[in-house]
Protein backbone atom coordinates (compact mmCIF):
# COMPACT_ATOMS: atom_id res chain seq x y z
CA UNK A 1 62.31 114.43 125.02
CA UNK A 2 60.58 114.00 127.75
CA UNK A 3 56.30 113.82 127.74
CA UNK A 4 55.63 117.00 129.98
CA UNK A 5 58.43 118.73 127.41
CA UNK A 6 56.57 118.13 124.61
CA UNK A 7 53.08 118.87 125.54
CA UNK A 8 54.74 122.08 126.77
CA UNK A 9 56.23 122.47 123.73
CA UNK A 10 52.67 121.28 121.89
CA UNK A 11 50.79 123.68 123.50
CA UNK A 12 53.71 126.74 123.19
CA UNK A 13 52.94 126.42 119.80
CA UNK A 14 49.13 125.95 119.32
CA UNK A 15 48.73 128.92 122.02
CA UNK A 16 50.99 131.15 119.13
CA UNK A 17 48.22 130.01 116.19
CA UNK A 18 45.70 131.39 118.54
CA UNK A 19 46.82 134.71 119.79
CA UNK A 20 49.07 135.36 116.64
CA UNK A 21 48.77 138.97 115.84
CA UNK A 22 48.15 139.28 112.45
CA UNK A 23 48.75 141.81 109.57
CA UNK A 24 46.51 145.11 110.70
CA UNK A 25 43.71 144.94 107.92
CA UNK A 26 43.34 141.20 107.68
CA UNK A 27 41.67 138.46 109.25
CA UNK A 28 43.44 135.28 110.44
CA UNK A 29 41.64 132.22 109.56
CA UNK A 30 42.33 128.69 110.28
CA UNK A 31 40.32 126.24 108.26
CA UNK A 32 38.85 123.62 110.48
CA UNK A 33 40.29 120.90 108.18
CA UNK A 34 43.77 121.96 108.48
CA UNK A 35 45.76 120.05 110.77
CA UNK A 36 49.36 120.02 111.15
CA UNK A 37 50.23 117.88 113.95
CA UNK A 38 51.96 114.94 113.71
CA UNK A 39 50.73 111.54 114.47
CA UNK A 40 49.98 111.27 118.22
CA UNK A 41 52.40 110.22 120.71
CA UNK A 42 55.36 111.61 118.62
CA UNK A 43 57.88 113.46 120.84
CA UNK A 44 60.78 114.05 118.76
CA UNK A 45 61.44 117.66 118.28
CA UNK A 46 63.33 116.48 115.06
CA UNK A 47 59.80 114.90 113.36
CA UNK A 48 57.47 117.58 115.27
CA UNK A 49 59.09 120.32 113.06
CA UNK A 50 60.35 118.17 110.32
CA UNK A 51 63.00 118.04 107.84
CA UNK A 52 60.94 119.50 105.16
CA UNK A 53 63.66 120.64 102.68
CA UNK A 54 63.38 124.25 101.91
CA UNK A 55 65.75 126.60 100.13
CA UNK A 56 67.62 129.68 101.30
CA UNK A 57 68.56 132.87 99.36
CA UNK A 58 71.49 131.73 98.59
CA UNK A 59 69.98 128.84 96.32
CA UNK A 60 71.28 126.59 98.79
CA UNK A 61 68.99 123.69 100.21
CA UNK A 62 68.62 123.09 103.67
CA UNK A 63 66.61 120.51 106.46
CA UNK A 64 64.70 122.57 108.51
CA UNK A 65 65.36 121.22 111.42
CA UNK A 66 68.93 119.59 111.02
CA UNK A 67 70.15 122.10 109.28
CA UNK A 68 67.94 125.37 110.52
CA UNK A 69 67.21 124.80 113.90
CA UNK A 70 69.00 122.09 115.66
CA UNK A 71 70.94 123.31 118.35
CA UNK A 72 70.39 126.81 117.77
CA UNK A 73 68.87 129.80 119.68
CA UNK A 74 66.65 131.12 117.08
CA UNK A 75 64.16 133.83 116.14
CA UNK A 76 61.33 132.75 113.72
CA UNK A 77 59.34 135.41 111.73
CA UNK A 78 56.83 135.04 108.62
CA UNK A 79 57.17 137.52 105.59
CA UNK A 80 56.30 138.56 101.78
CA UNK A 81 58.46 139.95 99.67
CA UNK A 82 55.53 141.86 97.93
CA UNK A 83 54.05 143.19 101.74
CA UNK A 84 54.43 147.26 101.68
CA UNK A 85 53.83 147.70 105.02
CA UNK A 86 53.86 145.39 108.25
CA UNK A 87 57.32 143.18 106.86
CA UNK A 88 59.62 145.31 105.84
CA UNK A 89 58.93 147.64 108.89
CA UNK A 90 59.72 144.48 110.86
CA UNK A 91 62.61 142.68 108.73
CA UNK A 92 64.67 146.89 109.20
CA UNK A 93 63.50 146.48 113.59
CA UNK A 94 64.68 142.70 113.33
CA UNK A 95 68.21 144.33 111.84
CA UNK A 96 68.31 146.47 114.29
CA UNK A 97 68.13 143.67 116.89
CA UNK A 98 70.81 141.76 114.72
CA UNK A 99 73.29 144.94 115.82
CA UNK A 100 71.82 145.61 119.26
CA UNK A 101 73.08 141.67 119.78
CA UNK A 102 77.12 142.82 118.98
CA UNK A 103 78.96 139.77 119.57
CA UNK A 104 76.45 137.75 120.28
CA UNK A 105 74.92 138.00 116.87
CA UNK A 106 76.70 135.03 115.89
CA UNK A 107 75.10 132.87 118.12
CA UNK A 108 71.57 133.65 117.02
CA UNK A 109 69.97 132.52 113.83
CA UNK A 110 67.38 134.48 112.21
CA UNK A 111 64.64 132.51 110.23
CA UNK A 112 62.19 134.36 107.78
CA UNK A 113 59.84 132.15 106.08
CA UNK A 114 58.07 133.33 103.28
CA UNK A 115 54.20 132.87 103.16
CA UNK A 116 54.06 133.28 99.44
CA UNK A 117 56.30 130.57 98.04
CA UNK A 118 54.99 130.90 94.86
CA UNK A 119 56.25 134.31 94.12
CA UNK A 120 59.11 134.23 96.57
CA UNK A 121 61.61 132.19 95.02
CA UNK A 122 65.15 132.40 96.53
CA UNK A 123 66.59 135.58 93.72
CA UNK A 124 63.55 137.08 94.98
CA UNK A 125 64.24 136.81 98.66
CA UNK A 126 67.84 137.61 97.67
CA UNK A 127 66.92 140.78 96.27
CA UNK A 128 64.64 141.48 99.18
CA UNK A 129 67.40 140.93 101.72
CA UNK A 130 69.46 143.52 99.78
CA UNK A 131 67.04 146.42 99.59
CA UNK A 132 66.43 145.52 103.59
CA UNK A 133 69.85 145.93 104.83
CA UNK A 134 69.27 142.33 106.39
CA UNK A 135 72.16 140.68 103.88
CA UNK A 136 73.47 138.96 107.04
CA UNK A 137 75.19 135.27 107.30
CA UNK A 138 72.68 134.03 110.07
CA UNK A 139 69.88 135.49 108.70
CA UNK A 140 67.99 132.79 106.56
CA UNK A 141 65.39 133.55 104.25
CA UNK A 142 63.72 129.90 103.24
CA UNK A 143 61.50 129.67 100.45
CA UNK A 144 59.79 125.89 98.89
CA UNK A 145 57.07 124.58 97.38
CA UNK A 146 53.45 125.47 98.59
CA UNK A 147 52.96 122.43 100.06
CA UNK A 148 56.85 122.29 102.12
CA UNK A 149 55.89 125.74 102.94
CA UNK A 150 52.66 125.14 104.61
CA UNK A 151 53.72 122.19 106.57
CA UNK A 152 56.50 123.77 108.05
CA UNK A 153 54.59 127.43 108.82
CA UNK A 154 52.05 124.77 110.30
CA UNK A 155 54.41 123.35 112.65
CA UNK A 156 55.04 126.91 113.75
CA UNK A 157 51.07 127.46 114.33
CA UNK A 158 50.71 129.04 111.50
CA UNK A 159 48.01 128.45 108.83
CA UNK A 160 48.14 130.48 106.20
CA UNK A 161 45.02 130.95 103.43
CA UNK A 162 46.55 133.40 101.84
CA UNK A 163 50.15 135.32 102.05
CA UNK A 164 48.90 138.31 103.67
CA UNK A 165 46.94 136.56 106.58
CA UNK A 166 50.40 135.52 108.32
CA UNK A 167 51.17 136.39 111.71
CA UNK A 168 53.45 139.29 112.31
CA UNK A 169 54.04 137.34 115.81
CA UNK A 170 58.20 136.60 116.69
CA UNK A 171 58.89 133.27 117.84
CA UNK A 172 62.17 132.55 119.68
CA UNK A 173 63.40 129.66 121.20
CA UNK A 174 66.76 127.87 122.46
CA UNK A 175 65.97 124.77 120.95
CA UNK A 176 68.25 122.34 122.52
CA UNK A 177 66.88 123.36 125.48
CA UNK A 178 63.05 123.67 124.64
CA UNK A 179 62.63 126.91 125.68
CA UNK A 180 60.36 129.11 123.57
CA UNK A 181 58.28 132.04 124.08
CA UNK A 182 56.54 134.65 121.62
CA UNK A 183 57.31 138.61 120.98
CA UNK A 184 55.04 140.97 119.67
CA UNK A 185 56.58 142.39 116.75
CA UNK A 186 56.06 146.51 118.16
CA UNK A 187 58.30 145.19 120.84
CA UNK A 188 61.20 147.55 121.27
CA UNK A 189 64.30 146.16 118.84
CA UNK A 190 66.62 146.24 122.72
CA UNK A 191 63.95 144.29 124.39
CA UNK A 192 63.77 141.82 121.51
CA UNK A 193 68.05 141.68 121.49
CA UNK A 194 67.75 141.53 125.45
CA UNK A 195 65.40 138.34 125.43
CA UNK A 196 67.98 136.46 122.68
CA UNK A 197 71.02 137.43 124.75
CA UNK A 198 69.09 135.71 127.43
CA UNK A 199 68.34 132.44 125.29
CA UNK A 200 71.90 132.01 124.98
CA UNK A 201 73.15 131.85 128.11
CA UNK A 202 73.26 128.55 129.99
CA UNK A 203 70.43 126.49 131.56
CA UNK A 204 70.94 126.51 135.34
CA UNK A 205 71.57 122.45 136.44
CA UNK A 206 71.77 121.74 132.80
């Protein structure tokens, strides 16, 4: 990756911690000790987000980047299963974008990462995906450990004190590519779909 990529890249993300809009209600903190960079002068997209091991719900374990994200055009959101207002409003707009994408649904992964791994455990986000309509085969729901969880939600720009001070902000990117931007989640579900289909189409020169 080239330098000026990743301090794009770097700075994509640090901009999301900063502007993330957060559940209505609740203040977004980030602790001044918290860091989740990695060691400077990395520029490997593969060790920036990791391969933190987290598990789907499904039961199944996967790397989060070699196995969630490489190569993919993605959309990144933050949930909790117990949330009774902001997530599931989001998860039923995000299925909505799933079937506003047709045939190009295939071709985009959807990543919701739980910020309360300790209650979320993957029946739980099974059961979740079930009441949501969002039961979908590129639709991952990843779950871990506190600690796997907060490294990779860092890596997104997201620290998290407690589950309901997540960001409600969507993340997309075409990751082979390095482009990423942010959504705001009241975004209209065919502006959302209309920004993926545009992810997936190919990079002029490239």
């Amino acid at each position: 990756m080239r330098t000026l990529d990743w301090i794009t890249l770097t700075m994509c993300f640090w901009i999301f911690s900063l502007v993330a809009f957060a559940h209505e209600g609740h203040v977004q903190s980030v602790p001044a000790s918290a860091s989740a960079a990695p060691a400077k002068g990395t520029h490997d997209a593969k060790t920036w987000f990791t391969d933190t091991p987290l598990t789907d719900q499904h039961g199944q374990t996967l790397r989060f980047y070699s196995d969630a994200l490489h190569n993919r055009v993605v959309l990144l959101n933050v949930i909790f299963t117990s949330c009774n207002d902001a997530c599931p409003l989001i998860t039923r707009k995000l299925k909505e974008v799933r079937e506003l994408l047709g045939d190009k649904a295939d071709g985009v992964t959807f990543i919701s990462l739980t910020s309360d791994p300790l209650r979320d455990t993957p029946a739980v986000l099974k059961a979740y995906t079930l009441k949501q309509g969002a039961d979908d085969p590129h639709w991952l729901f990843l779950t871990g450990d506190k600690a796997q969880m907060d490294l990779v939600l860092g890596r997104i720009g997201q620290i998290v004190p407690t589950p309901e001070q997540h960001s409600t902000q969507l993340i997309v990117g075409d990751v082979a590519n390095k482009r990423w931007s942010k959504i705001r989640p009241d975004a209209p579900a065919a502006a959302i779909a209309q920004r993926l289909q545009l992810l997936t189409m190919p990079v002029a020169g490239r």
